[in-house]
Protein backbone atom coordinates (compact mmCIF):
# COMPACT_ATOMS: atom_id res chain seq x y z
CA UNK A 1 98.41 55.83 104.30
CA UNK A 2 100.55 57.88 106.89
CA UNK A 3 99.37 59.77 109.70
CA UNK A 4 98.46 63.40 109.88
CA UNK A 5 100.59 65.38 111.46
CA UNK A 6 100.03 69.25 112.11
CA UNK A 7 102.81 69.85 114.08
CA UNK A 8 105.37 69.01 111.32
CA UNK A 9 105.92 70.44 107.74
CA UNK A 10 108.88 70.27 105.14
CA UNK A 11 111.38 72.96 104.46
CA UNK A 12 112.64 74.27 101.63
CA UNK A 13 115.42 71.61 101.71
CA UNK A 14 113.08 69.08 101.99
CA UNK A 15 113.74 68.54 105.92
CA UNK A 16 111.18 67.95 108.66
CA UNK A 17 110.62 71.05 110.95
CA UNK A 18 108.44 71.56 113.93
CA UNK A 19 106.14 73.96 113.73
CA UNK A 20 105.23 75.73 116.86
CA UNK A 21 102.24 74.69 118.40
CA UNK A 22 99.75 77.35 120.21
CA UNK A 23 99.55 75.48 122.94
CA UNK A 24 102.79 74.85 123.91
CA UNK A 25 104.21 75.40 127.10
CA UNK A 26 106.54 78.37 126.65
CA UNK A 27 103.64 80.15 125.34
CA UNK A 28 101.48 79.36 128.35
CA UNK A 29 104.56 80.60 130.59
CA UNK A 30 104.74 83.73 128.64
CA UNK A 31 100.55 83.68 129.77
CA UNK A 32 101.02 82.81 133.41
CA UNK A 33 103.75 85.68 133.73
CA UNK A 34 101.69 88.56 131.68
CA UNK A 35 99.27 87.67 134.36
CA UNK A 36 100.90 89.32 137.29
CA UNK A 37 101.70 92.94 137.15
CA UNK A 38 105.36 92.91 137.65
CA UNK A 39 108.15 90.81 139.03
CA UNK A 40 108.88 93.26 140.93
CA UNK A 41 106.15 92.44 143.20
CA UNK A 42 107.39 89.41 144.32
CA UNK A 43 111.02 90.80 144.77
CA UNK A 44 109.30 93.03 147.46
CA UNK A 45 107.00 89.95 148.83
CA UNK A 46 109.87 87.89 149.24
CA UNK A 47 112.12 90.58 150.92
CA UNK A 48 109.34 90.88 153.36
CA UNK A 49 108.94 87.36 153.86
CA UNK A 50 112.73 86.97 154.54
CA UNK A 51 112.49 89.94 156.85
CA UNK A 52 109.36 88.92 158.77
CA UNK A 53 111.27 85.18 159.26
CA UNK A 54 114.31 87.04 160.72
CA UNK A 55 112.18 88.79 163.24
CA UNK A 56 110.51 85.46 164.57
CA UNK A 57 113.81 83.98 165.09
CA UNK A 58 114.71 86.68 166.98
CA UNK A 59 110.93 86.91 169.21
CA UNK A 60 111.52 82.49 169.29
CA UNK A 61 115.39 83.27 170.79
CA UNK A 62 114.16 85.63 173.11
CA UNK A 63 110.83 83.58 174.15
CA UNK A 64 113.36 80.39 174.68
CA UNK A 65 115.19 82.52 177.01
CA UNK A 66 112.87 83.40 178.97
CA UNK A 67 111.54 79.80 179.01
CA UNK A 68 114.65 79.02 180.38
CA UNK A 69 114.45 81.84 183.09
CA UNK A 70 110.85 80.44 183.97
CA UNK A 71 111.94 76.77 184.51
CA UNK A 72 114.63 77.81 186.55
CA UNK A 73 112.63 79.71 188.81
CA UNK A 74 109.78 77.14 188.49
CA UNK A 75 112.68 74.69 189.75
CA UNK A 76 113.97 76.63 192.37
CA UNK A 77 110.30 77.32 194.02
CA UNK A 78 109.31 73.40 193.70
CA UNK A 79 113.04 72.66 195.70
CA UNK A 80 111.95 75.32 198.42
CA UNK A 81 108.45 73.84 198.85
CA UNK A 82 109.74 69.86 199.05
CA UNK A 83 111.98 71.14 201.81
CA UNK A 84 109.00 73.11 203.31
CA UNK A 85 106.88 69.61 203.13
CA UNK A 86 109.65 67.75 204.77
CA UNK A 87 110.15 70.15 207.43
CA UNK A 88 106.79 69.24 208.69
């Protein structure tokens, strides 16, 4: 006795064909993208993603800068008060 299988049937020549399952996965693709309104959407996330990361390069650039401003300064004041200390 063979096995039962749905997923297969004979053509006219005779030759074993696949039928198409319901539950295959290009049909829950075709789900999952009906799902969201348009792809559109996410061309337009995206673009704002890519432009909001290009801003906070640009804020972390200029933050590191004035870091390095800071520690200089920072620097300069701890020389000036070790000479202070010594001249006591």
């Amino acid at each position: 006795m063979s096995a039962l299988n749905l997923s297969r049937r004979r053509n006219v020549k005779g030759q074993v064909v696949k039928t198409a399952n319901p539950y295959t996965q290009e049909d829950n693709d075709d789900d999952l993208l009906s799902s969201f309104s348009l792809p559109r959407y996410f061309q337009i996330h995206f673009q704002h993603i890519h432009e909001r990361t290009d801003n906070v390069h640009e804020e972390l650039a200029e933050l590191k800068l004035y870091v390095n401003k800071l520690e200089t300064k920072l620097d300069a004041l701890l020389l000036l008060l070790n000479q202070h200390q010594r001249e006591r």
